[in-house]
Protein backbone atom coordinates (compact mmCIF):
# COMPACT_ATOMS: atom_id res chain seq x y z
CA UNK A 1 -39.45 29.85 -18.79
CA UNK A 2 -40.73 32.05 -15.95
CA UNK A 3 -39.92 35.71 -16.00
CA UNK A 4 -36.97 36.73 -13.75
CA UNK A 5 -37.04 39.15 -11.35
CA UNK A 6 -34.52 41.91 -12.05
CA UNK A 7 -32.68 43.76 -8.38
CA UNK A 8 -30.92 46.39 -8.77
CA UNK A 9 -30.41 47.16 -5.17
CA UNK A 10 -27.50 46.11 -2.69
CA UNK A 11 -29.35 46.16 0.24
CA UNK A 12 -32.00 43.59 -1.22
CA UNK A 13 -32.73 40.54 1.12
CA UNK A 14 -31.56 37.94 -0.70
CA UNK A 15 -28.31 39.35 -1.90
CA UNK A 16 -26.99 40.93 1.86
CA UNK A 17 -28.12 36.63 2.55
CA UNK A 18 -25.76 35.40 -0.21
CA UNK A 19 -22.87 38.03 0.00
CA UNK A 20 -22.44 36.57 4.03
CA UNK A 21 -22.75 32.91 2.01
CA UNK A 22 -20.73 33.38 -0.64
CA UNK A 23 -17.92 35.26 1.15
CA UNK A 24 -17.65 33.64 4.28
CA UNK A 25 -16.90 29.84 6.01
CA UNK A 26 -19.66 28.53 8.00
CA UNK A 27 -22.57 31.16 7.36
CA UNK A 28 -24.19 28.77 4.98
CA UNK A 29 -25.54 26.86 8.54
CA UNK A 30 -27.12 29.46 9.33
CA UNK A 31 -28.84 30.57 5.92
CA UNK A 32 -29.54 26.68 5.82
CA UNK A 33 -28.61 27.54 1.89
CA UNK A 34 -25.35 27.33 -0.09
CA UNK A 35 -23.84 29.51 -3.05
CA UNK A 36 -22.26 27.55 -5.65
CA UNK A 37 -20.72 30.00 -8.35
CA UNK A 38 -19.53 29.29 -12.26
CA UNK A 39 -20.42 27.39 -14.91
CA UNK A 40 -19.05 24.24 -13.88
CA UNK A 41 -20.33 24.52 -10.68
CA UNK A 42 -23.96 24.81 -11.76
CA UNK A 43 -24.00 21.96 -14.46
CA UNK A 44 -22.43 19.61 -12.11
CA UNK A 45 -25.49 20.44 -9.56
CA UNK A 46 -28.10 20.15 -12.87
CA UNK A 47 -26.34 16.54 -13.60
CA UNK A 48 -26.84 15.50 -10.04
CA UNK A 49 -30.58 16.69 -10.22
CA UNK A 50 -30.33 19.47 -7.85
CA UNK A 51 -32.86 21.77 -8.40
CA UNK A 52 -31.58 25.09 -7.22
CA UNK A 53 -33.95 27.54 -5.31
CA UNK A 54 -32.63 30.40 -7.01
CA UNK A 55 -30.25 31.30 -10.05
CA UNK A 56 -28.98 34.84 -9.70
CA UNK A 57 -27.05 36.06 -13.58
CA UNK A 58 -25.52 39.28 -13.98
CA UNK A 59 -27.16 41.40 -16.07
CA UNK A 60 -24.41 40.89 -19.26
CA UNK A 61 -24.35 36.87 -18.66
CA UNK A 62 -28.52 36.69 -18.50
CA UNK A 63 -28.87 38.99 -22.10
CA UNK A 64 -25.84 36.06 -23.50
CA UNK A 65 -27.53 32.73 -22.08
CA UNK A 66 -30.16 33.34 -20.16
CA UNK A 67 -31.79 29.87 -21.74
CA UNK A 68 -29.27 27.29 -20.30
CA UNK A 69 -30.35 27.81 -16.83
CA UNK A 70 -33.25 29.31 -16.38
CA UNK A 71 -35.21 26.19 -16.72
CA UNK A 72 -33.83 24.54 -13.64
CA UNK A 73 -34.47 27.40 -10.96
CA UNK A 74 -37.06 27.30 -8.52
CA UNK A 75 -36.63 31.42 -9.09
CA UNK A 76 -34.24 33.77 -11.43
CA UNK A 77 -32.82 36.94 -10.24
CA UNK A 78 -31.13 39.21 -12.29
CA UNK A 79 -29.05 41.89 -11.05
CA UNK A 80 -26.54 44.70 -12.83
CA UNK A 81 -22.77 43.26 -13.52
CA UNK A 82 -21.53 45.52 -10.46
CA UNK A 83 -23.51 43.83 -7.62
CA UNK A 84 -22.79 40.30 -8.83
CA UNK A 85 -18.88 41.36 -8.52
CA UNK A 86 -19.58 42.67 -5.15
CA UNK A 87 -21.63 39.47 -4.15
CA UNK A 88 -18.85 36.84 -5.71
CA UNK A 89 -15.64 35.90 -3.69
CA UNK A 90 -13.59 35.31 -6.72
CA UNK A 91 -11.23 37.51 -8.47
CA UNK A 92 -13.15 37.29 -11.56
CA UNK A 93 -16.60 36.65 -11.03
CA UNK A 94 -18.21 34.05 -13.05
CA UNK A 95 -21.44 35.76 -13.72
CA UNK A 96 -24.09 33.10 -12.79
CA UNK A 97 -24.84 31.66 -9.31
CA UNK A 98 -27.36 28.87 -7.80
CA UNK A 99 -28.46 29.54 -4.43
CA UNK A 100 -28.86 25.80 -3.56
CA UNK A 101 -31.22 24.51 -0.12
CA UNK A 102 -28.47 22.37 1.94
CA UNK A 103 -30.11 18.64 2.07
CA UNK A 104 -32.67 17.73 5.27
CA UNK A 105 -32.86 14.22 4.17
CA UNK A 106 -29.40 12.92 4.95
CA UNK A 107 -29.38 9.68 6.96
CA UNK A 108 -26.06 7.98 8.32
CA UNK A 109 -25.25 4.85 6.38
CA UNK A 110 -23.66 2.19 8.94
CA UNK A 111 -22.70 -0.38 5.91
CA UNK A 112 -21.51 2.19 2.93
CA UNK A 113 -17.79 2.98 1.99
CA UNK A 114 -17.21 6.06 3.95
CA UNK A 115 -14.63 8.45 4.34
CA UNK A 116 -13.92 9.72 7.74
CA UNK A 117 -12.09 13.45 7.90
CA UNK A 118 -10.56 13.76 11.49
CA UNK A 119 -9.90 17.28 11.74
CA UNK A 120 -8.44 18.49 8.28
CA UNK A 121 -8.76 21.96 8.16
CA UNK A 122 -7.49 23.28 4.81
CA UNK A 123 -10.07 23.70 2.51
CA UNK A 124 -8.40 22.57 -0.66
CA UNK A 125 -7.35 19.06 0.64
CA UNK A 126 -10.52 18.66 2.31
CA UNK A 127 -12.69 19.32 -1.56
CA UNK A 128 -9.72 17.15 -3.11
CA UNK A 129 -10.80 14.06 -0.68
CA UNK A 130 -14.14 14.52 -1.70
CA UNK A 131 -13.05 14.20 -5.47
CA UNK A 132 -11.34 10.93 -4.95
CA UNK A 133 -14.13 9.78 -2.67
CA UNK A 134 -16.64 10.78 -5.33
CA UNK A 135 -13.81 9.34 -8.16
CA UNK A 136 -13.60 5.67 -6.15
CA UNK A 137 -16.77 4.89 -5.26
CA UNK A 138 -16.71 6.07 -1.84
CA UNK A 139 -20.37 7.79 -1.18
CA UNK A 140 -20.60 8.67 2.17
CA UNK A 141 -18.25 11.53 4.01
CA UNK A 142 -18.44 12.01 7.70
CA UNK A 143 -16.25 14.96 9.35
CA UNK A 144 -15.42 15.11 12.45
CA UNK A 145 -15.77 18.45 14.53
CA UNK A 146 -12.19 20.30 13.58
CA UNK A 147 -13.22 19.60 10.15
CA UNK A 148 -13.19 22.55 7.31
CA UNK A 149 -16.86 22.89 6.80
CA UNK A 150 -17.88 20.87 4.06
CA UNK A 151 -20.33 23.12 2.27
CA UNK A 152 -17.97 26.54 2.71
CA UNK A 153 -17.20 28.38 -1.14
CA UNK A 154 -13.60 27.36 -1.18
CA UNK A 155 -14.44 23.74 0.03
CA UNK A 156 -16.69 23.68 -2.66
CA UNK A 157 -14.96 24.97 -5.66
CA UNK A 158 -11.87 22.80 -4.91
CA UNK A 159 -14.80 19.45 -4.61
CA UNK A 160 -15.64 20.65 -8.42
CA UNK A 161 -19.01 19.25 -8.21
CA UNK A 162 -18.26 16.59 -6.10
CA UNK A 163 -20.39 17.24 -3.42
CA UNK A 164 -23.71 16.57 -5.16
CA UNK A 165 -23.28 12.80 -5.68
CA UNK A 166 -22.23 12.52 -1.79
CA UNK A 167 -23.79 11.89 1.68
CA UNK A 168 -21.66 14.55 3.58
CA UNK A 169 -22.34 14.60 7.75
CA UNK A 170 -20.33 17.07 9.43
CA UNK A 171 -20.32 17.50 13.57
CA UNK A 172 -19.51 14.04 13.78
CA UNK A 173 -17.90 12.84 17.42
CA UNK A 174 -15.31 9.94 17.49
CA UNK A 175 -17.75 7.84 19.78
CA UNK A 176 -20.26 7.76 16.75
CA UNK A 177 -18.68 5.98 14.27
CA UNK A 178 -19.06 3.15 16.51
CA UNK A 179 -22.24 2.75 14.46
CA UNK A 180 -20.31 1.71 11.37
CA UNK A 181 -20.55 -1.66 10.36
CA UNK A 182 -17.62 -0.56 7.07
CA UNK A 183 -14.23 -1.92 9.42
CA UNK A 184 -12.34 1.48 10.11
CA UNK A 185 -8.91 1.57 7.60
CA UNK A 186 -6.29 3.93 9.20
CA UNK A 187 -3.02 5.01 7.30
CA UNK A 188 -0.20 5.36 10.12
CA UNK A 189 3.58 5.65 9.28
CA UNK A 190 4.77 3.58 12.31
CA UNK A 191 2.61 0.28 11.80
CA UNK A 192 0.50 -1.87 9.43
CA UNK A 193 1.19 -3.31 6.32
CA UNK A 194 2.32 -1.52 2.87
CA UNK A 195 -0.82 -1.00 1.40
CA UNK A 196 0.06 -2.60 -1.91
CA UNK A 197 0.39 -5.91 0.35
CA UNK A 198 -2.99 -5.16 2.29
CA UNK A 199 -6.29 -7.11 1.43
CA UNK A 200 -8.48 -4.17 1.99
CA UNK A 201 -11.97 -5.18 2.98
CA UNK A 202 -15.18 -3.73 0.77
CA UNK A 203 -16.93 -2.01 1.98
CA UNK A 204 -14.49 0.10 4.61
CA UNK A 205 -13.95 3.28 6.37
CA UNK A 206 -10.70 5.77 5.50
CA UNK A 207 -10.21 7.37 8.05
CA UNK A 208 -7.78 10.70 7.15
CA UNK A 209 -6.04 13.10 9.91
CA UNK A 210 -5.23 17.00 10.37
CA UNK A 211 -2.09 17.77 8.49
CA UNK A 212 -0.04 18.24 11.13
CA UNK A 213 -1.46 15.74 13.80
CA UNK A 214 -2.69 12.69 12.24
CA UNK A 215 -5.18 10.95 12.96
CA UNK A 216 -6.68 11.58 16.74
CA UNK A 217 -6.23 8.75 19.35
CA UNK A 218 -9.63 7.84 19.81
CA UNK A 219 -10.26 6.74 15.76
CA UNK A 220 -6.34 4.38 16.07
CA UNK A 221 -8.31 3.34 19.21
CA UNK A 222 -10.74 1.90 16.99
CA UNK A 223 -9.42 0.99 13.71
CA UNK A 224 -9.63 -2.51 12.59
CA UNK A 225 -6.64 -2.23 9.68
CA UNK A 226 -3.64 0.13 9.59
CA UNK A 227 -1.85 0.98 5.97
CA UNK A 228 1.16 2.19 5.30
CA UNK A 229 2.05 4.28 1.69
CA UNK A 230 5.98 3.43 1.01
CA UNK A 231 7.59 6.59 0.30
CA UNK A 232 11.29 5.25 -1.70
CA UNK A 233 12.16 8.89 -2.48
CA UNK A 234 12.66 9.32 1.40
CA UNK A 235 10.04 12.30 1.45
CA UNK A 236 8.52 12.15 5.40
CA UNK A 237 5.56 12.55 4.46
CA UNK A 238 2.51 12.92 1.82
CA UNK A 239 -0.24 15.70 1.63
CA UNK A 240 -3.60 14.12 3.41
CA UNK A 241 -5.56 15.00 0.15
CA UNK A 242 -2.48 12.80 -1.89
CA UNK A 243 -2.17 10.04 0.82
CA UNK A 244 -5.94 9.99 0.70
CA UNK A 245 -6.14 9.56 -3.14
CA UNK A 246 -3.89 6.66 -2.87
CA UNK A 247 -5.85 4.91 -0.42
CA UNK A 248 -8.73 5.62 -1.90
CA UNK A 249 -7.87 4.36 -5.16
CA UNK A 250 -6.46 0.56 -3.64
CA UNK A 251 -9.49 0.61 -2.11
CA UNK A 252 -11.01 0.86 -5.35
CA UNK A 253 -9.19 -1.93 -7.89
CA UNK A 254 -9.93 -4.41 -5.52
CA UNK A 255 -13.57 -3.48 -5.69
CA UNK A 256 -13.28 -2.71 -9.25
CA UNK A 257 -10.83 -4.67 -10.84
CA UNK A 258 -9.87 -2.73 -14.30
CA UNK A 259 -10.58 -5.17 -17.00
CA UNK A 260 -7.90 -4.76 -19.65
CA UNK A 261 -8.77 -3.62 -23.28
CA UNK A 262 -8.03 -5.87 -26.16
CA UNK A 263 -5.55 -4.66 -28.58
């Protein structure tokens, strides 16, 4: 175990870095570096093999446990309980923290299941989708500009850990999914079958819409399949991070067919 290095000041570097990070939308593209906060955070990351450049613990959590992380850093900071609070975004700070390099290597897979996020902006439905993509075998995520960004705190404590067994692309324009070789899969209330009664190819592309919107012209310009969800309550419609789990989930028993246990 290599010796941490113990900050006690607020103006350090590193934590004026992580407080912009950890406290604000898309400062992480800048920092090229994300914050990822808790303890269910950081195992997730460890599971996935992500080897975090730093762990920062409070002072309290590192004298508790210091042993169950420290092993996986790159680097261990430890700093008093009072500047962790003041570098965390939650209302109860959770004490440890990997400061995690964003991934250089990500190429754009033409032929895997993708999900495509056309402009949905809320941060929870946007790390829901990525549990359901994550959930139904759906390893690639490409969001188009408009998107909430991907690797933002909030996106990433509502993806619980999702995000480290995805490809996630963000800046994507319309025209460039014309490099997919998955047929695009659009859900639209006006046309298309139900999607119980759809033969959904494997591998395909969800595509999923802003909230209010839908999905933009230019992606119903080029989908290949629209799906309808039947709604027999007479709601008008579902939450893009529900509709999405639906989807994503047809898409899924036909490419994993649940095999019934014996009695």
């Amino acid at each position: 175990m290599t010796a941490p290095t113990w900050v006690t000041s607020r103006d350090n570097p590193l934590l004026k870095e992580m407080r912009k990070v950890a406290q604000g939308n898309t400062e992480y593209r800048k920092a090229g570096r994300f914050w990822v906060e808790g303890d269910h955070l950081c195992s997730a990351a460890l599971r996935r093999g992500v080897t975090p450049a730093v762990a920062i613990y409070s002072e309290s959590f590192w004298h508790l446990d210091r042993a169950q992380y420290a092993q996986s850093a790159i680097k261990s900071v430890v700093i008093p309980d009072l500047l962790f609070a003041e570098l965390s975004a939650l209302e109860s700070p959770a004490r440890v923290g990997f400061v995690v390099d964003l991934p250089t290597d990500v190429v754009f897979q033409p032929s895997a299941a993708t999900v495509v996020l056309d402009r949905v902006q809320d941060a929870g439905n946007v790390g829901s989708i990525l549990r359901s993509a994550g959930a139904f075998g759906f390893g690639q995520v490409l969001a188009l500009k408009g998107t909430a960004a991907l690797w933002s705190p909030k996106v990433l404590r509502a993806g619980m850990g999702a995000h480290f067994g995805l490809t996630l692309i963000e800046g994507i324009a319309p025209a460039e999914l014309d490099a997919l070789k998955a047929p695009l899969v659009v859900t639209s209330s006006h046309q298309g079958a139900l999607i119980q009664n759809l033969q959904i190819p494997w591998p395909c592309a969800w595509a999923f819409g802003h909230e209010g919107q839908g999905v933009c012209a230019e992606l119903m310009e080029r989908a290949g399949h629209f799906a309808r969800i039947g709604q027999p309550g007479g709601e008008e419609s579902l939450n893009v991070a529900a509709a999405a789990a639906i989807c994503l989930h047809a898409s899924s028993v036909n490419q994993y067919p649940i095999t019934p246990r014996p009695l």
